[in-house]
Protein backbone atom coordinates (compact mmCIF):
# COMPACT_ATOMS: atom_id res chain seq x y z
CA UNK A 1 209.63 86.75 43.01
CA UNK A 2 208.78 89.10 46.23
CA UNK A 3 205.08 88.91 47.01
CA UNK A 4 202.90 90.67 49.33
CA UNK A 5 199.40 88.12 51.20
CA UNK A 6 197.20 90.57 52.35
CA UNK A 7 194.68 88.31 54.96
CA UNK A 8 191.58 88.67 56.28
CA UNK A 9 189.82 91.98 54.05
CA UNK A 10 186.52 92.26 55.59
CA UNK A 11 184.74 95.10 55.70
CA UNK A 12 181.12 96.24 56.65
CA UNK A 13 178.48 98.48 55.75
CA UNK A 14 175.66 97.56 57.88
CA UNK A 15 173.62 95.57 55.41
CA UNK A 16 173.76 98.01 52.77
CA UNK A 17 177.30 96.57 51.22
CA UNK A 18 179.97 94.34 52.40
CA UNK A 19 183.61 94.10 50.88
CA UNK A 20 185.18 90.86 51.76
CA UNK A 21 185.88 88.47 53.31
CA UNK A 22 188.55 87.41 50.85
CA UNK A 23 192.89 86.95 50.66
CA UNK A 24 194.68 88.97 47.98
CA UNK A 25 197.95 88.32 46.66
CA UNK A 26 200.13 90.40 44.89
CA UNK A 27 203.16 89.64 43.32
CA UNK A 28 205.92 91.93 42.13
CA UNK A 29 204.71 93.98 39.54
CA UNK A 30 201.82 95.33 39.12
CA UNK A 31 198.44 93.90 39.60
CA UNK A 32 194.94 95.80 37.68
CA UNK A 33 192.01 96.03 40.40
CA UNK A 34 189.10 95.55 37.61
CA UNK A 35 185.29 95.94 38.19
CA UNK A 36 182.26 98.01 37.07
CA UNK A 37 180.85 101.17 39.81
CA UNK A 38 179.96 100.02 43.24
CA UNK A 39 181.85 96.04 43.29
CA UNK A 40 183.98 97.95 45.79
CA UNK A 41 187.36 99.33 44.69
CA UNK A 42 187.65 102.64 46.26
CA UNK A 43 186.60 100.80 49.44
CA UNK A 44 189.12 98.53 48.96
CA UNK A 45 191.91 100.90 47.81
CA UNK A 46 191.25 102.98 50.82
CA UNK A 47 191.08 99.62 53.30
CA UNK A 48 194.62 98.93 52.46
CA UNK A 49 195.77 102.63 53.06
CA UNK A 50 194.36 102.44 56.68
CA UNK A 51 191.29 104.39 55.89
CA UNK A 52 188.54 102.41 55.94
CA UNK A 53 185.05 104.29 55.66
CA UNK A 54 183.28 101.86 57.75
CA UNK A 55 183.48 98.58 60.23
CA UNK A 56 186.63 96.86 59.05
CA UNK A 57 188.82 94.16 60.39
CA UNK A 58 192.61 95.33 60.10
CA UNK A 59 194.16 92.64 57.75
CA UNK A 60 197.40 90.95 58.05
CA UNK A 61 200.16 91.41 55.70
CA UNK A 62 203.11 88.74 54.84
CA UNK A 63 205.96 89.11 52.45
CA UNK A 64 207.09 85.58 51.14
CA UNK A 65 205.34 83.87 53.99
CA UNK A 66 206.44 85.97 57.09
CA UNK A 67 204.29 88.39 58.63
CA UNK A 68 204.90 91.64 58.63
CA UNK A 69 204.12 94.17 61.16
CA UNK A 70 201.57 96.97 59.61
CA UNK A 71 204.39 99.84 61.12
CA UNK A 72 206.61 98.05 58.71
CA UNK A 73 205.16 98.35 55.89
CA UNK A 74 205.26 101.72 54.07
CA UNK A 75 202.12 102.61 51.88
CA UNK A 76 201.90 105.22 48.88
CA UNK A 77 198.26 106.12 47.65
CA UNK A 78 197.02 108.16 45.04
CA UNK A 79 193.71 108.77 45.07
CA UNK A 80 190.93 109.32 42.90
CA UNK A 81 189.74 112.61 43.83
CA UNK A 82 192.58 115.46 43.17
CA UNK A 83 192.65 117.33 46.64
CA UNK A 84 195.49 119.36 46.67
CA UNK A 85 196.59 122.64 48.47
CA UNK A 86 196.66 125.02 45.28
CA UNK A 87 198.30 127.28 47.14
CA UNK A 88 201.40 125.60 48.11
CA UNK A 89 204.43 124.80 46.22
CA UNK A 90 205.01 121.82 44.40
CA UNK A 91 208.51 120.89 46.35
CA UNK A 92 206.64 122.08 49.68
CA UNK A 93 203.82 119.80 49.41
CA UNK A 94 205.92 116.62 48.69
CA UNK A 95 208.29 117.62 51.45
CA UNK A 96 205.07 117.41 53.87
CA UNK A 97 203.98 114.30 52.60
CA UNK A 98 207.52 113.07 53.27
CA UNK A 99 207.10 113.94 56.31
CA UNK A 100 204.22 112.14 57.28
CA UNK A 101 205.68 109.24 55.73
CA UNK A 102 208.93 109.43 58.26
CA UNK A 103 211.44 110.01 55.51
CA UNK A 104 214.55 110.93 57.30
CA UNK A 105 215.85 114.41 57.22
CA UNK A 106 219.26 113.68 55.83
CA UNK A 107 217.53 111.84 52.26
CA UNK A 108 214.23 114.22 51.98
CA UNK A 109 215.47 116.65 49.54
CA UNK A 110 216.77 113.51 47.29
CA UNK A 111 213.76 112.04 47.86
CA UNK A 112 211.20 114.66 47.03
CA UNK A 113 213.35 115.70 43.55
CA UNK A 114 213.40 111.89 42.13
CA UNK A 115 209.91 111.68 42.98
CA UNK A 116 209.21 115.13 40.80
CA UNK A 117 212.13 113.53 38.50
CA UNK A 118 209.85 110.23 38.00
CA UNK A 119 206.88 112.23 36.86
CA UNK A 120 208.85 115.21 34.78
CA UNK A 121 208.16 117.88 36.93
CA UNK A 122 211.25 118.65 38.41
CA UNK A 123 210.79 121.84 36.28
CA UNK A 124 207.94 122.90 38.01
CA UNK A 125 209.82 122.31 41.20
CA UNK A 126 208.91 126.14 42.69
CA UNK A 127 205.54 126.32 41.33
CA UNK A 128 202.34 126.96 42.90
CA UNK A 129 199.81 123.61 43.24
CA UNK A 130 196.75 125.84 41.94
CA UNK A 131 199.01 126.80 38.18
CA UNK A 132 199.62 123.57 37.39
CA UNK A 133 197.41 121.81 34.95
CA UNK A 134 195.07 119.18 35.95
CA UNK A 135 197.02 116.67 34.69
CA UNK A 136 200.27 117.69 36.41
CA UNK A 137 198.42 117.43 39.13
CA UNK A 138 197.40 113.95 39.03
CA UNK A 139 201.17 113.80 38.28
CA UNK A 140 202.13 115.38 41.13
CA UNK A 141 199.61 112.68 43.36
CA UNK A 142 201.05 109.93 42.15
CA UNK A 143 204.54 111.75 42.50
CA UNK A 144 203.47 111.91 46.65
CA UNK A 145 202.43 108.14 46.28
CA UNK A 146 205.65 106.78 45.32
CA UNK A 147 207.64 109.04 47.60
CA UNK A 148 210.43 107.01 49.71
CA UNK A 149 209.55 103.83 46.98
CA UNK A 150 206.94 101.73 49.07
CA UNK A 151 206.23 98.78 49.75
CA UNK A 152 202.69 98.91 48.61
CA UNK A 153 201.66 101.33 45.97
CA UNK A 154 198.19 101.55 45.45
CA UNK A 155 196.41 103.94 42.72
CA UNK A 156 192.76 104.74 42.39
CA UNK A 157 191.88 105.03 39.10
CA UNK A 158 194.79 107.45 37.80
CA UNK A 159 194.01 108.06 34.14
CA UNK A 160 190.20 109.34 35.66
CA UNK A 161 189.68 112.81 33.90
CA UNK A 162 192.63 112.82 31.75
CA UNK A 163 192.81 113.44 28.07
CA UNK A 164 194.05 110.93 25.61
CA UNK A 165 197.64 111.90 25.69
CA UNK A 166 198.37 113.01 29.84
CA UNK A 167 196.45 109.55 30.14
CA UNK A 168 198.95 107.52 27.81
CA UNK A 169 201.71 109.52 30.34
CA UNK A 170 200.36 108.63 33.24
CA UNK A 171 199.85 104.92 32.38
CA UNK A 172 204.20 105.09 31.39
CA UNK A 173 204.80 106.40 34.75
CA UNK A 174 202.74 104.20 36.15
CA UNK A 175 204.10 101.31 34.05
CA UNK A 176 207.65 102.70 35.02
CA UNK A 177 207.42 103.26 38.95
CA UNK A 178 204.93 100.03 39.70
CA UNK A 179 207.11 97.70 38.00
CA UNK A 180 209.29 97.81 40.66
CA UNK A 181 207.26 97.76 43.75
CA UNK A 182 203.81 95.65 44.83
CA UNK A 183 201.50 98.33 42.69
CA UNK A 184 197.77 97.36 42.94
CA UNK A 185 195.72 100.08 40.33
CA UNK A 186 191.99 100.15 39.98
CA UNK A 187 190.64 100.64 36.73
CA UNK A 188 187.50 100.31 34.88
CA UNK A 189 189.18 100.97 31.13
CA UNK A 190 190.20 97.81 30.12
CA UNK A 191 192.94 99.73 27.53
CA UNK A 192 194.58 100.63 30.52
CA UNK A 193 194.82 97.11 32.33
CA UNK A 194 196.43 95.98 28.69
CA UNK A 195 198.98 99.08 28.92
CA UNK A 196 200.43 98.25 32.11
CA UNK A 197 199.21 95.05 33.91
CA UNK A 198 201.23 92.20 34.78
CA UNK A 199 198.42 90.63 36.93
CA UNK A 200 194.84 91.00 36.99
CA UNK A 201 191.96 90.79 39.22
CA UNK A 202 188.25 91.03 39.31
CA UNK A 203 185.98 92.47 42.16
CA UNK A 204 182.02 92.06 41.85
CA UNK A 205 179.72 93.32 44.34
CA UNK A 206 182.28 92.89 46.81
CA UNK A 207 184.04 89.84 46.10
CA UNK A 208 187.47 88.54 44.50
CA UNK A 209 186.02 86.43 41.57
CA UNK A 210 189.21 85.96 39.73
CA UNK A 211 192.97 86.96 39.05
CA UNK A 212 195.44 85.42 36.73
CA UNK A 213 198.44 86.19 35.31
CA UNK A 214 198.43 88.61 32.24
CA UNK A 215 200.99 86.14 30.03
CA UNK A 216 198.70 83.26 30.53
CA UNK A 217 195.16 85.33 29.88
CA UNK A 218 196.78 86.14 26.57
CA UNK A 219 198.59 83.00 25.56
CA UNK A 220 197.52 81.37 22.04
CA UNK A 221 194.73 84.01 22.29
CA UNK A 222 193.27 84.56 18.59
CA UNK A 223 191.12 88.13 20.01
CA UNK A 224 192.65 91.43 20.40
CA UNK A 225 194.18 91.78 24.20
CA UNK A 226 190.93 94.01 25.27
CA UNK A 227 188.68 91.62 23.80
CA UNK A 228 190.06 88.36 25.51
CA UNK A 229 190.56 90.28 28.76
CA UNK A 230 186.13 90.94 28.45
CA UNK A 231 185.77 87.46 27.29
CA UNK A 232 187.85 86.51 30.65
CA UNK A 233 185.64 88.57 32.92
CA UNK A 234 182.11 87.53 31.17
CA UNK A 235 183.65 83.90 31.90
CA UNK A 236 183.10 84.36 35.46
């Protein structure tokens, strides 16, 4: 299987915090980003989108052993905070975002309406950004994340503010679209890693401490799947 080596994560806070310096690999699939406020995964997530917050080295990427160039690589990232231009239109939005992400003019329009399509809101096509409900609109975010199906998808926290049932939606769109791509989610619900996670890995105060497969955390395991996934990270 397809996987992505990010090298050479380093990042700097004077002497307040520092993320790194550690590898990540991420296989096909997608891969839960676990860890408890402040062991870095916001800093991380927005590292790998090219928008790191403080001193950062830029680190390399390889697919399958080969390097490849950071202009090759095409990024989608939701994240955690819902910023959004209320007053624009759904398809106009996603149509600027395509834009920034080069989509050619010829595919946009296809593009833009499978990305509502993936998230079911190819209904609200014409609508306004401010009528939408706050959970369409975390929909629509993560609809502007997988635009043009990238290489590296990488969510902050997606279920964060969302009610019992938009949050079992988002984590079957999530499960849907990040099967198919290098997805890497951060998460602090550990329902949510069981929902959706192929691979998982732990970050503490800064560090990788862990990953591992989900099939082999769970094999032969006599504990409920959230219970042997805490007993994994108190094992650390």
């Amino acid at each position: 299987m397809s996987s992505l080596l990010i090298r050479g994560i380093d990042v700097a806070y004077g002497h307040a915090f520092r993320l790194g310096p550690f590898d990540l690999d991420l296989p096909m699939g997608i891969t839960c980003l676990l860890g408890h406020n402040g062991a870095g995964k916001t800093t991380l997530m927005r590292t790998l989108a090219g928008m790191p917050d403080a001193d950062a080295a830029k680190p390399v990427v390889s697919r399958d052993g080969a390097p490849l160039a950071r202009s090759a690589l095409r990024i989608g990232y939701m994240p955690q905070e819902t910023v959004l231009p209320k007053s624009a239109r759904c398809k106009d939005f996603l149509e600027y975002v395509a834009w920034l992400q080069k989509v050619p003019v010829s595919t946009r329009d296809q593009v833009v309406a499978q990305s509502l399509e993936a998230v079911d809101l190819s209904n609200r096509v014409r609508s306004r950004i401010g009528s939408l409900s706050g959970g369409m609109r975390r929909r629509l975010l993560l609809a502007s994340a997988c635009l043009g199906n990238p290489d590296l998808l990488l969510l902050d926290e997606p279920t964060v503010g969302l009610d019992p049932q938009q949050r079992t939606a988002m984590l079957e769109y999530v499960r849907d679209i990040g099967t198919g791509t290098h997805c890497l989610m951060s998460t602090h619900l550990l329902e949510d890693v069981v929902c959706v996670a192929d691979t998982v890995v732990l970050l503490e105060s800064g560090q990788l401490v862990r990953q591992t497969r989900m099939d082999d955390l769970l094999e032969g395991a006599e504990a409920t799947s959230a219970d042997r996934l805490r007993q994994w990270m108190e094992e650390g």
